[in-house]
PDB file of N, CA and C in Angstrom:
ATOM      1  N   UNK A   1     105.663  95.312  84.226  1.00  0.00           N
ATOM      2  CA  UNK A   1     105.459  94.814  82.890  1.00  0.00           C
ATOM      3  C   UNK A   1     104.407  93.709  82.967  1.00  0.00           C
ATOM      4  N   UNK A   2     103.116  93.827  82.408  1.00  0.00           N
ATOM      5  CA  UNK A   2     102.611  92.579  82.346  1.00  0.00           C
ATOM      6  C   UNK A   2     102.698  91.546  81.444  1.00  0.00           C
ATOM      7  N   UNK A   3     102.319  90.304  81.888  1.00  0.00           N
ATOM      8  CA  UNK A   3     103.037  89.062  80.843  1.00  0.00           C
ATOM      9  C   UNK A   3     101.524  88.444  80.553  1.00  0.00           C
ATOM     10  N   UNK A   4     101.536  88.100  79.292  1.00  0.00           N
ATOM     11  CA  UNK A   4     100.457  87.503  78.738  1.00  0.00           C
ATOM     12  C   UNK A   4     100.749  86.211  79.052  1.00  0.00           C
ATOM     13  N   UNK A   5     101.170  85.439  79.531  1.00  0.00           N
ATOM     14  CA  UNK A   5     101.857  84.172  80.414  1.00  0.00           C
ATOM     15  C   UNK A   5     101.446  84.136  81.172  1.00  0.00           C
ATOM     16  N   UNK A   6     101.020  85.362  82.241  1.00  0.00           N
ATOM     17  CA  UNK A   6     100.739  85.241  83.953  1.00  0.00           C
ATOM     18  C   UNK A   6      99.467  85.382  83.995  1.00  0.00           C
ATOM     19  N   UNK A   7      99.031  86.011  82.593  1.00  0.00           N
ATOM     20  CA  UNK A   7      97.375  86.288  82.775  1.00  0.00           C
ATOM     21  C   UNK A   7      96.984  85.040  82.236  1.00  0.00           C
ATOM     22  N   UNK A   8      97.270  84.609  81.678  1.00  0.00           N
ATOM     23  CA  UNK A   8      96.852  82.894  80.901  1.00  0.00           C
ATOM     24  C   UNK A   8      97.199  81.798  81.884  1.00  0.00           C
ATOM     25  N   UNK A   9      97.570  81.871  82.967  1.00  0.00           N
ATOM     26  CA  UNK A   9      97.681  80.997  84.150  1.00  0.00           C
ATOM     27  C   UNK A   9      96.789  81.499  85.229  1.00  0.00           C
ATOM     28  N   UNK A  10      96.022  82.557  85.254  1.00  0.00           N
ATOM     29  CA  UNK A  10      95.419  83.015  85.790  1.00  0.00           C
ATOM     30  C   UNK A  10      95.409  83.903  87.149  1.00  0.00           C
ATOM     31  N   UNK A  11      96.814  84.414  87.121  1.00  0.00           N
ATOM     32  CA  UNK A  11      97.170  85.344  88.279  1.00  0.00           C
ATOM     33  C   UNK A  11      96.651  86.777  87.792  1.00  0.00           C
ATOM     34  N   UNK A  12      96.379  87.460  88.367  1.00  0.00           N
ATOM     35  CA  UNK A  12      96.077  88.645  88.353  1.00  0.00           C
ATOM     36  C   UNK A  12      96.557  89.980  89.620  1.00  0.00           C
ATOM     37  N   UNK A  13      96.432  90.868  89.166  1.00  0.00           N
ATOM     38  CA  UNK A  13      97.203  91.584  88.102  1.00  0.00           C
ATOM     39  C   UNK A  13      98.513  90.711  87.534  1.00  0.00           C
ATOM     40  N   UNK A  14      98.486  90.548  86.028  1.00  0.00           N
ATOM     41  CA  UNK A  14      99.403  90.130  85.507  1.00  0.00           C
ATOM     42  C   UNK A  14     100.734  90.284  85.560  1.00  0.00           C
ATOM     43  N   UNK A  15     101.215  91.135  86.630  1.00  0.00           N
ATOM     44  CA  UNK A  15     102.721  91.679  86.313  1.00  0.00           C
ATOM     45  C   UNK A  15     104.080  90.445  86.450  1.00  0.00           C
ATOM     46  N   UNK A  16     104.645  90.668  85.974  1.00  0.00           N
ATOM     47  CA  UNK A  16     105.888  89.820  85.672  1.00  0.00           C
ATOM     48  C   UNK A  16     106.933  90.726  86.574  1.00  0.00           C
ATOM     49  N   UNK A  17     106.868  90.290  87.889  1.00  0.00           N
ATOM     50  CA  UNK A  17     108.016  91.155  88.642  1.00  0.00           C
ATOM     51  C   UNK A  17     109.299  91.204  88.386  1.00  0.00           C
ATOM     52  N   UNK A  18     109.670  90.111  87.496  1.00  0.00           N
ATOM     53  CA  UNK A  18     111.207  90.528  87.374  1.00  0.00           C
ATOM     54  C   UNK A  18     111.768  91.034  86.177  1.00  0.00           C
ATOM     55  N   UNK A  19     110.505  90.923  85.499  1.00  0.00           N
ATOM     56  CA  UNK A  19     111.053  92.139  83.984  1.00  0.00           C
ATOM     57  C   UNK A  19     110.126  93.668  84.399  1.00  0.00           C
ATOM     58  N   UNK A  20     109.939  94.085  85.283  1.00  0.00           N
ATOM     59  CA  UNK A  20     109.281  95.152  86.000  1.00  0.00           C
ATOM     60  C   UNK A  20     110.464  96.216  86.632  1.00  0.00           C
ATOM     61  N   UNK A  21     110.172  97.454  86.143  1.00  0.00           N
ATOM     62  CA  UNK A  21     111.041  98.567  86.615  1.00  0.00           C
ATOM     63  C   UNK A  21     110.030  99.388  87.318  1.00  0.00           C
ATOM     64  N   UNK A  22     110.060  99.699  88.473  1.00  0.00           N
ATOM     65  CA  UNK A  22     109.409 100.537  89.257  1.00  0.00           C
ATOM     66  C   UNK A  22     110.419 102.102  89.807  1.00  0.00           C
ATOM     67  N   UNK A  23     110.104 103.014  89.095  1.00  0.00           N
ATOM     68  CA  UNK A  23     110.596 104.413  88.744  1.00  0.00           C
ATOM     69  C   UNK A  23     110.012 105.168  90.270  1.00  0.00           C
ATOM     70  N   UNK A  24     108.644 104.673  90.884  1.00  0.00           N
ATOM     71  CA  UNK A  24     108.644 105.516  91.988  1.00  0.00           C
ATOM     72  C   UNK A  24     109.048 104.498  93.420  1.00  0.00           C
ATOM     73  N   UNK A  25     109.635 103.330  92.953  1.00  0.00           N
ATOM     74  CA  UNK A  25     109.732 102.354  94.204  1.00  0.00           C
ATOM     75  C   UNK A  25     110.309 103.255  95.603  1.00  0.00           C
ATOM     76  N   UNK A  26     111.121 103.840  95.180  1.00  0.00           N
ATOM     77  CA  UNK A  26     112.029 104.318  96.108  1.00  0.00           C
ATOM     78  C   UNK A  26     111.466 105.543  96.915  1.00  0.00           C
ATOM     79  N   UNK A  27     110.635 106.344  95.980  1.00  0.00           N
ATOM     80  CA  UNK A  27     110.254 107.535  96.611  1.00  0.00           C
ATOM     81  C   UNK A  27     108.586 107.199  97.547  1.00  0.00           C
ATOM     82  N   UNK A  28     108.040 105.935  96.959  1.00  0.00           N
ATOM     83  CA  UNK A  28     107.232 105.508  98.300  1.00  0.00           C
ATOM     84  C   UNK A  28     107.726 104.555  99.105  1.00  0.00           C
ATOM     85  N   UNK A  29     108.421 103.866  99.175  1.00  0.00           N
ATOM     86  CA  UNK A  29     108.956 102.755 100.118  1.00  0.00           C
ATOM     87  C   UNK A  29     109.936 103.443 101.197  1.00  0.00           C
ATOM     88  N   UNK A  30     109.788 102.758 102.163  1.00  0.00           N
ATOM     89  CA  UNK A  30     110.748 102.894 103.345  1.00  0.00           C
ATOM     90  C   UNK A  30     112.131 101.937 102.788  1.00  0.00           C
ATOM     91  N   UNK A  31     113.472 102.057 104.043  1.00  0.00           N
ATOM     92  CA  UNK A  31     114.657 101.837 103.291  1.00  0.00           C
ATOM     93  C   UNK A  31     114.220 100.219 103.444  1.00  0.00           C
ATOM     94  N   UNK A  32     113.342  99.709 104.577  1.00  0.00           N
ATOM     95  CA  UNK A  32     112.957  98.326 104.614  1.00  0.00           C
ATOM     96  C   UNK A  32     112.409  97.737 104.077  1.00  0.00           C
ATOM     97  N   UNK A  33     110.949  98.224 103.691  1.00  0.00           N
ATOM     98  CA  UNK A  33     110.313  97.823 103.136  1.00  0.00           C
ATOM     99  C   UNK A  33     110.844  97.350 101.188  1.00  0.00           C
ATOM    100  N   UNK A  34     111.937  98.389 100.956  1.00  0.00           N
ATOM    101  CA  UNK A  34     112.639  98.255  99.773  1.00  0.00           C
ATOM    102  C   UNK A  34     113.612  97.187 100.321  1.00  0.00           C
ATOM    103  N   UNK A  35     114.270  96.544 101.385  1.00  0.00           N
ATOM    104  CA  UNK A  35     114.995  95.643 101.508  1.00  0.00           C
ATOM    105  C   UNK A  35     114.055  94.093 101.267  1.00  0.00           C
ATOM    106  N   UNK A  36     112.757  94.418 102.149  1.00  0.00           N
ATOM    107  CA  UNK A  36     112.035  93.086 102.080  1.00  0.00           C
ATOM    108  C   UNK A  36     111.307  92.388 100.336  1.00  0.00           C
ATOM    109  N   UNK A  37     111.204  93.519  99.649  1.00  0.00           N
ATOM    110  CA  UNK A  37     110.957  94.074  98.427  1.00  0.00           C
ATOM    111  C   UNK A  37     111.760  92.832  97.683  1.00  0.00           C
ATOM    112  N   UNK A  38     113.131  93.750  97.629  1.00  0.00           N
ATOM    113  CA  UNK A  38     113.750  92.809  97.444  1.00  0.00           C
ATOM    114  C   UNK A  38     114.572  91.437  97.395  1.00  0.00           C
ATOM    115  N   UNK A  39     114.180  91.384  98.633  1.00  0.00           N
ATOM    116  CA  UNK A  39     114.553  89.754  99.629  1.00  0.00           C
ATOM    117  C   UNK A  39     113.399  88.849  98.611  1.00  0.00           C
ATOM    118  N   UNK A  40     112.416  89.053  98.522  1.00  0.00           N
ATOM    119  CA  UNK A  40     111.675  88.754  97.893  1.00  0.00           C
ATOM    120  C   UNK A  40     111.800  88.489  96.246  1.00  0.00           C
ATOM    121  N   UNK A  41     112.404  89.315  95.633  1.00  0.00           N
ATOM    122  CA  UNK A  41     112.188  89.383  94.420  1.00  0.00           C
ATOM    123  C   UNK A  41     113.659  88.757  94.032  1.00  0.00           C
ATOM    124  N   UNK A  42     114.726  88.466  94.664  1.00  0.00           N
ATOM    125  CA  UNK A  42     116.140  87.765  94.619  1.00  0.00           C
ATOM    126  C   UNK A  42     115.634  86.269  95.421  1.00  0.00           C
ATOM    127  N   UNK A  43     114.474  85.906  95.449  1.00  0.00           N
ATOM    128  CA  UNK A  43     114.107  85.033  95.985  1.00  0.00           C
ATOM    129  C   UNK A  43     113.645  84.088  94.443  1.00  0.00           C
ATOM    130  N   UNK A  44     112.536  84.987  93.796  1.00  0.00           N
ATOM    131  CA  UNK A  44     112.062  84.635  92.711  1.00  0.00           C
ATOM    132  C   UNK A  44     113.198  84.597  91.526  1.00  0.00           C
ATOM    133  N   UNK A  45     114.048  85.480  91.697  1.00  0.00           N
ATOM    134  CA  UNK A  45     114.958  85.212  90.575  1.00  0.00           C
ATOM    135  C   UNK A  45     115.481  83.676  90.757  1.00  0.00           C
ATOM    136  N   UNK A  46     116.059  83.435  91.857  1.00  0.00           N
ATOM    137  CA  UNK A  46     116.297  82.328  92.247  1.00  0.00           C
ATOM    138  C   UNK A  46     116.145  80.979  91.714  1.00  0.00           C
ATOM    139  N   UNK A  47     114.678  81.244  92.135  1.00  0.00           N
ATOM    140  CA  UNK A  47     113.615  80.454  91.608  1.00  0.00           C
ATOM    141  C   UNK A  47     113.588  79.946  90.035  1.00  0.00           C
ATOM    142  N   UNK A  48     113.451  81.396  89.687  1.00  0.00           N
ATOM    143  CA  UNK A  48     113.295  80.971  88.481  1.00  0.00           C
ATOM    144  C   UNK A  48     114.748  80.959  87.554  1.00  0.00           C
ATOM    145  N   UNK A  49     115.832  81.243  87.716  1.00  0.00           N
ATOM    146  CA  UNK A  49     116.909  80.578  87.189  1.00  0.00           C
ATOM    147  C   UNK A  49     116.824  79.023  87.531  1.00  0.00           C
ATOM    148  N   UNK A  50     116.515  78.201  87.938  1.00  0.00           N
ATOM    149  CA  UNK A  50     116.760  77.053  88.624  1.00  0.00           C
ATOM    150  C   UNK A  50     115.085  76.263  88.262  1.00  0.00           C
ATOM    151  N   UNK A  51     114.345  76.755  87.650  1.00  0.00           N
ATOM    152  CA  UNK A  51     112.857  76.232  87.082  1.00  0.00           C
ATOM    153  C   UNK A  51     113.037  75.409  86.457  1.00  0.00           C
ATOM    154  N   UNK A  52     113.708  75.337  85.379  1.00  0.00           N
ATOM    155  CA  UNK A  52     113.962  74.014  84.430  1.00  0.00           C
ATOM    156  C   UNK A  52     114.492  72.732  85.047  1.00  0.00           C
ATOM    157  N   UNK A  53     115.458  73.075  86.283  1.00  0.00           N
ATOM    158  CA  UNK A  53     116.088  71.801  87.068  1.00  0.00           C
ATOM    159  C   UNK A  53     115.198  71.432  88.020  1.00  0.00           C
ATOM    160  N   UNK A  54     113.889  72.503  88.696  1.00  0.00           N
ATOM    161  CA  UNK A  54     112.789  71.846  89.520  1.00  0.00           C
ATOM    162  C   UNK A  54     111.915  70.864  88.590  1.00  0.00           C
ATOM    163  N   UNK A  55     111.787  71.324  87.468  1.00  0.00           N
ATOM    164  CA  UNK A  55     110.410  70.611  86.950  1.00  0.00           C
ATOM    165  C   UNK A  55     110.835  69.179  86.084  1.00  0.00           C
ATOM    166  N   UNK A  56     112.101  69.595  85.905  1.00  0.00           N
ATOM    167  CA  UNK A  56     112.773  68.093  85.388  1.00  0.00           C
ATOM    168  C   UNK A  56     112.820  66.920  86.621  1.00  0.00           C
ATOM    169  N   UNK A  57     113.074  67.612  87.850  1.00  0.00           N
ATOM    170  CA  UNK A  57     113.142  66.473  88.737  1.00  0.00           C
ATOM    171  C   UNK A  57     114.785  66.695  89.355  1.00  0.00           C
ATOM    172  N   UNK A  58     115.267  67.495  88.703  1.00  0.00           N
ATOM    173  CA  UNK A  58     116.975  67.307  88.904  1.00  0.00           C
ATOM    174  C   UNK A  58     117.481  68.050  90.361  1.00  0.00           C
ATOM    175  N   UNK A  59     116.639  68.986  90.978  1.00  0.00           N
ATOM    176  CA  UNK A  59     116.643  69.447  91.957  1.00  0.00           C
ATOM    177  C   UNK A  59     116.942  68.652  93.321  1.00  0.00           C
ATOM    178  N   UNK A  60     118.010  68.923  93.911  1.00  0.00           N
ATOM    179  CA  UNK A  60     118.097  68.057  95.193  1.00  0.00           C
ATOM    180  C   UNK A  60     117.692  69.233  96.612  1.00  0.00           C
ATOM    181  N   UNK A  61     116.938  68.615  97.060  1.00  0.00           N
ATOM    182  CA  UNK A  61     116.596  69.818  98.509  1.00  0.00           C
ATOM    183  C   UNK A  61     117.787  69.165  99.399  1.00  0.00           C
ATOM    184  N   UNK A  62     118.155  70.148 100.259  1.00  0.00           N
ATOM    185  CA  UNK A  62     119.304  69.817 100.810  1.00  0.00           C
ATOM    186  C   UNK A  62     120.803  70.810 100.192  1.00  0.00           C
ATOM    187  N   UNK A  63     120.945  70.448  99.069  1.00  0.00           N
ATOM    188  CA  UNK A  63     121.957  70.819  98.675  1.00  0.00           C
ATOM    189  C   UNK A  63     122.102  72.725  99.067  1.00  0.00           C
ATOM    190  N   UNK A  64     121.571  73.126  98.429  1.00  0.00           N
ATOM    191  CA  UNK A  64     121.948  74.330  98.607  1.00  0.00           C
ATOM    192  C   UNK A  64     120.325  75.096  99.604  1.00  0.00           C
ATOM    193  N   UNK A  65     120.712  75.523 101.056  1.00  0.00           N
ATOM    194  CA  UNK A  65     119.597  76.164 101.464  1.00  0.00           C
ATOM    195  C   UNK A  65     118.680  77.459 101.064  1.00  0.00           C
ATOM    196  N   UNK A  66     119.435  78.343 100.491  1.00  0.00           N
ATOM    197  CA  UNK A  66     118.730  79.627 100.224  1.00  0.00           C
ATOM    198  C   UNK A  66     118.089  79.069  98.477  1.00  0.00           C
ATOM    199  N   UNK A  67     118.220  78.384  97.882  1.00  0.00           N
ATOM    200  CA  UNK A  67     117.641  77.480  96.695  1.00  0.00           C
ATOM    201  C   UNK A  67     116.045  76.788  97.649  1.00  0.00           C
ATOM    202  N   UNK A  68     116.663  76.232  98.597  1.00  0.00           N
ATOM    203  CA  UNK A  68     114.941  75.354  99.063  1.00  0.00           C
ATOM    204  C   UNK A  68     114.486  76.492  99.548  1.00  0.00           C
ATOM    205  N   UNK A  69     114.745  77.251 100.521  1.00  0.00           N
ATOM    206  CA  UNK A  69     113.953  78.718 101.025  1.00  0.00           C
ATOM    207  C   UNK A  69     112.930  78.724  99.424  1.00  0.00           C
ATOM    208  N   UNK A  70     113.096  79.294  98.456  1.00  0.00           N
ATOM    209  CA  UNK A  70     113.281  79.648  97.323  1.00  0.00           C
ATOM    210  C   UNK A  70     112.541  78.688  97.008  1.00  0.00           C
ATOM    211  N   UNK A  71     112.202  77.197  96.925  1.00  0.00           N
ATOM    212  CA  UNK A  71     111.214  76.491  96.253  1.00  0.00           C
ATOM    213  C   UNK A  71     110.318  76.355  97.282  1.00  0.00           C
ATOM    214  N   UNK A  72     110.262  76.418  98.512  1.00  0.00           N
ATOM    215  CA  UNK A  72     109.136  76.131  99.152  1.00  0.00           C
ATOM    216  C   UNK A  72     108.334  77.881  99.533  1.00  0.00           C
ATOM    217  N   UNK A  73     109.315  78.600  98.826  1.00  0.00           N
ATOM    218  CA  UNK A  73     108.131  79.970  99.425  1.00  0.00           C
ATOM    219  C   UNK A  73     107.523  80.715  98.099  1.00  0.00           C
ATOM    220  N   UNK A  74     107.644  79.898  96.773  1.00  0.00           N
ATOM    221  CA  UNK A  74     107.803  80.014  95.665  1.00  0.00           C
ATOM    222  C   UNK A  74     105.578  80.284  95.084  1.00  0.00           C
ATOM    223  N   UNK A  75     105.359  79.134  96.102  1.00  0.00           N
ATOM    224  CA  UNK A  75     103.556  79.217  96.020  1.00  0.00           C
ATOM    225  C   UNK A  75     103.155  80.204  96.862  1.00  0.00           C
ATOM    226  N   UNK A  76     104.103  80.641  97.745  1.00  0.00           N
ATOM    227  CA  UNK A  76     103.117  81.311  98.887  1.00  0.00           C
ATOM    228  C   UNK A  76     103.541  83.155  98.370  1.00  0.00           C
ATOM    229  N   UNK A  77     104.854  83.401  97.486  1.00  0.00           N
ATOM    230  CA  UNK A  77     105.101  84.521  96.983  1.00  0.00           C
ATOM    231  C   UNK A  77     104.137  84.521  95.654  1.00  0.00           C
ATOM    232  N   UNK A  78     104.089  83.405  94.860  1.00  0.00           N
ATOM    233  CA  UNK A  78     102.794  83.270  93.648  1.00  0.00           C
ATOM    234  C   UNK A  78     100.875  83.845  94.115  1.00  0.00           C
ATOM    235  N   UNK A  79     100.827  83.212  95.346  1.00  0.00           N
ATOM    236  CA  UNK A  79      99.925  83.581  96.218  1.00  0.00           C
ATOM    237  C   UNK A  79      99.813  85.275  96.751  1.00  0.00           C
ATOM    238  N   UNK A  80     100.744  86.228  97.238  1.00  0.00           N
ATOM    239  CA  UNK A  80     101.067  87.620  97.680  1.00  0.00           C
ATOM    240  C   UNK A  80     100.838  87.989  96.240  1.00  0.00           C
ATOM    241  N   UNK A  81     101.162  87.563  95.017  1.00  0.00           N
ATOM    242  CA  UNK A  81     101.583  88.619  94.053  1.00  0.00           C
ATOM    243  C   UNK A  81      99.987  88.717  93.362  1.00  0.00           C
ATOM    244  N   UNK A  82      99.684  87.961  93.448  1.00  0.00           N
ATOM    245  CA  UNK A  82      97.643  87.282  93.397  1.00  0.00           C
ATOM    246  C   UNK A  82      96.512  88.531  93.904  1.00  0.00           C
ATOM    247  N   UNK A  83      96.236  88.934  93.260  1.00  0.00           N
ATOM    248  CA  UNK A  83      95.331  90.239  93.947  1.00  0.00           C
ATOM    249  C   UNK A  83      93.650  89.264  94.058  1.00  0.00           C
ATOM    250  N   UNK A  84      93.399  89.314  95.589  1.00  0.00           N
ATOM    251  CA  UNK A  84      92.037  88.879  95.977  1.00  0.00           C
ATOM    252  C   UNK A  84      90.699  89.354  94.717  1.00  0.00           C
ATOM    253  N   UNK A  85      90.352  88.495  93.847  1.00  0.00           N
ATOM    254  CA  UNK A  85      89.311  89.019  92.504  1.00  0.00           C
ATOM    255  C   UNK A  85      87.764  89.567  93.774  1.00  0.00           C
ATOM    256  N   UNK A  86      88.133  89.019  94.924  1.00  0.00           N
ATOM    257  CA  UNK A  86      86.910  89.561  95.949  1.00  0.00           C
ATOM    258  C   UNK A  86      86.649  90.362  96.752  1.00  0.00           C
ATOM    259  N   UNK A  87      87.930  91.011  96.790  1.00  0.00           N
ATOM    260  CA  UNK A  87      88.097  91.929  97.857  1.00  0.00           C
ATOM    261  C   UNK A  87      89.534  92.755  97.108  1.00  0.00           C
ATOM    262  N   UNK A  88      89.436  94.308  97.814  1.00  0.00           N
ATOM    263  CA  UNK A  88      90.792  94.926  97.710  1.00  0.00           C
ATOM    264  C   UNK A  88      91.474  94.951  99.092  1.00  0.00           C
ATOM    265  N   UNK A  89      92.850  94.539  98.578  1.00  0.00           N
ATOM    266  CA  UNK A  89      93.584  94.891  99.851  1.00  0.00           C
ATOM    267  C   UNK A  89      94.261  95.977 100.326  1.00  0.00           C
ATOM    268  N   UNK A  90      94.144  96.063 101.526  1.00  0.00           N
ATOM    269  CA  UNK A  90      94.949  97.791 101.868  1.00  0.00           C
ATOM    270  C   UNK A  90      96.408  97.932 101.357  1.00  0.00           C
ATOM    271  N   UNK A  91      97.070  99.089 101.460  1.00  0.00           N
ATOM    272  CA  UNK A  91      98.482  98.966 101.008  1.00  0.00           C
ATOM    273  C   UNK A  91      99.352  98.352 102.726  1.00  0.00           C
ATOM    274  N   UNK A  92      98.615  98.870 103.907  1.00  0.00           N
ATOM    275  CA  UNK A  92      99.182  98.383 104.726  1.00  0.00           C
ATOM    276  C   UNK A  92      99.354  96.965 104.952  1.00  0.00           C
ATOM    277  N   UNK A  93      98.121  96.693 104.518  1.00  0.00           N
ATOM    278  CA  UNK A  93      97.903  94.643 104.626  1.00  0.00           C
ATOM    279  C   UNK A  93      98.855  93.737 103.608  1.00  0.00           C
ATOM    280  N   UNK A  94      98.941  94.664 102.327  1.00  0.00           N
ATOM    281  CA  UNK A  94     100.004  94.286 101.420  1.00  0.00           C
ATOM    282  C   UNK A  94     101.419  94.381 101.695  1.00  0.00           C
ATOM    283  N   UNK A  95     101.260  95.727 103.033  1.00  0.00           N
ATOM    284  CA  UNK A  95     103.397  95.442 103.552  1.00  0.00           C
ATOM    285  C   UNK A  95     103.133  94.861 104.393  1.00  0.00           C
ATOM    286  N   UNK A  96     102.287  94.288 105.045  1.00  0.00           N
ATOM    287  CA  UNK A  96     102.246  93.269 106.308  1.00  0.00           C
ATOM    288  C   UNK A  96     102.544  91.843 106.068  1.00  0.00           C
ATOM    289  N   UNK A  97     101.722  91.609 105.013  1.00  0.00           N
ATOM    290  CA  UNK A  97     102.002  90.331 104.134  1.00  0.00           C
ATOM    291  C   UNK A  97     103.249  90.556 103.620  1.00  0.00           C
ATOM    292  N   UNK A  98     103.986  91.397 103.200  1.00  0.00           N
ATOM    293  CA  UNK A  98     105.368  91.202 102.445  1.00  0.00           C
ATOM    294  C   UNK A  98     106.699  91.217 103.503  1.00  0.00           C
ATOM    295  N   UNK A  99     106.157  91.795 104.647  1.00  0.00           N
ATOM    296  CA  UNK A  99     106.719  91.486 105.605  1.00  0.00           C
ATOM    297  C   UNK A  99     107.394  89.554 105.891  1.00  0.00           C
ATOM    298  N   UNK A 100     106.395  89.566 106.196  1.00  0.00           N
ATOM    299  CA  UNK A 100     105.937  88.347 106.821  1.00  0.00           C
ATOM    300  C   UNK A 100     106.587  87.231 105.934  1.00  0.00           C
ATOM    301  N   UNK A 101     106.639  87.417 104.348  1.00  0.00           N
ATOM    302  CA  UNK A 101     107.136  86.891 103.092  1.00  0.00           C
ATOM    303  C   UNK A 101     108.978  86.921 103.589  1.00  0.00           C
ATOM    304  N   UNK A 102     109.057  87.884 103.352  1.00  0.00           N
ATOM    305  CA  UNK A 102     110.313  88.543 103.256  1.00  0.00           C
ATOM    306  C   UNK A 102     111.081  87.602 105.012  1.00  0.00           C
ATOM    307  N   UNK A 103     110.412  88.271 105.861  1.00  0.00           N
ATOM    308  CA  UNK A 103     110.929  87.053 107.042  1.00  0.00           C
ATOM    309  C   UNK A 103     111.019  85.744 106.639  1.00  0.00           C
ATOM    310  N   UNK A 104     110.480  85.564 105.807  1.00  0.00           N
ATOM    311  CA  UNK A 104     110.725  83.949 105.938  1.00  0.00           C
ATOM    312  C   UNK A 104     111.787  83.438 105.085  1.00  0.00           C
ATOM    313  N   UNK A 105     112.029  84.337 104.320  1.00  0.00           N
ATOM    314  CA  UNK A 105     113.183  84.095 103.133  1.00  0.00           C
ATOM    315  C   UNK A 105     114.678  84.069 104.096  1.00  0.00           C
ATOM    316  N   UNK A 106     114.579  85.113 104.811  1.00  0.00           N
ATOM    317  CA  UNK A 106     115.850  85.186 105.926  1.00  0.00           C
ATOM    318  C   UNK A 106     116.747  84.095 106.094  1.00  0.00           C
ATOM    319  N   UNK A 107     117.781  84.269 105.886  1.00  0.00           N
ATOM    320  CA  UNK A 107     119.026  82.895 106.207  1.00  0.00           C
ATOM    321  C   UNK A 107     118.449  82.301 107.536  1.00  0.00           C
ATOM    322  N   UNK A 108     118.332  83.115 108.434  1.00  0.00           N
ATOM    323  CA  UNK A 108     118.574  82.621 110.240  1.00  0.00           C
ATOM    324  C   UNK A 108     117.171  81.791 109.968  1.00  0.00           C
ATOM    325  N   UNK A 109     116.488  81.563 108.889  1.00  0.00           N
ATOM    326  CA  UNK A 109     115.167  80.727 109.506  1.00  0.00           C
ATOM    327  C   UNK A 109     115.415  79.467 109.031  1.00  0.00           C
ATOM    328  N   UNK A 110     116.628  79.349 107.969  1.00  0.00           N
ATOM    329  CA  UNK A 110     116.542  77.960 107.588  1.00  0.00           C
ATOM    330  C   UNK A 110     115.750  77.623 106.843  1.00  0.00           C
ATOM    331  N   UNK A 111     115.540  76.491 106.134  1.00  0.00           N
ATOM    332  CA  UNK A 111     114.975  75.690 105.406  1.00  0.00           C
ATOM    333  C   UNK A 111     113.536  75.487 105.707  1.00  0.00           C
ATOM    334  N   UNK A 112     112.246  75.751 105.166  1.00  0.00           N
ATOM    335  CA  UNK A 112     111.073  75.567 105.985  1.00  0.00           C
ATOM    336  C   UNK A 112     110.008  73.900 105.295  1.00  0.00           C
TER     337      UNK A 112
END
């Protein structure tokens, strides 16, 4: 779904991943790549249930870990979802990078 919100902040492709239904996700993704997928995107929900208490200030880091995972990987998933306006990227370089995303969200890494 694209959001006239995401294009007016200047991300591109505009899509709004979490009001987004993807009908062929399953029939191109591996069972992992649909796990990291979503490690990712329960990352952003996260996130963004809890937006109004980051930007007020009310947010305590510490308190809950998979919440800070979640605000500190919050620019660098804003960044992945960002299509290079200079270059195209491969689909492999795009699961390499979501890889790499998705690892870091992982409980066992802790707080970064």
């Amino acid at each position: 779904m694209l959001s006239r919100e995401i294009a007016q902040s200047g991300r591109h492709p505009a899509i709004d991943v979490l009001r987004s239904v993807s009908r062929l996700q399953e029939a191109v993704s591996t069972p992992s790549d649909l796990a990291d997928a979503r490690r990712i995107l329960a990352s952003c929900a996260l996130f963004e249930r809890n937006r109004s208490l980051i930007e007020v200030g009310a947010y305590q880091p510490g308190v809950r870990a998979e919440l800070d995972r979640a605000v500190e990987a919050a620019p660098r998933i804003e960044a992945f979802l960002a299509q290079p306006a200079d270059r195209r990227v491969s689909r492999d370089e795009a699961l390499a990078q979501m890889r790499r995303l998705a690892g870091s969200l992982e409980t066992d890494h802790g707080a970064r």
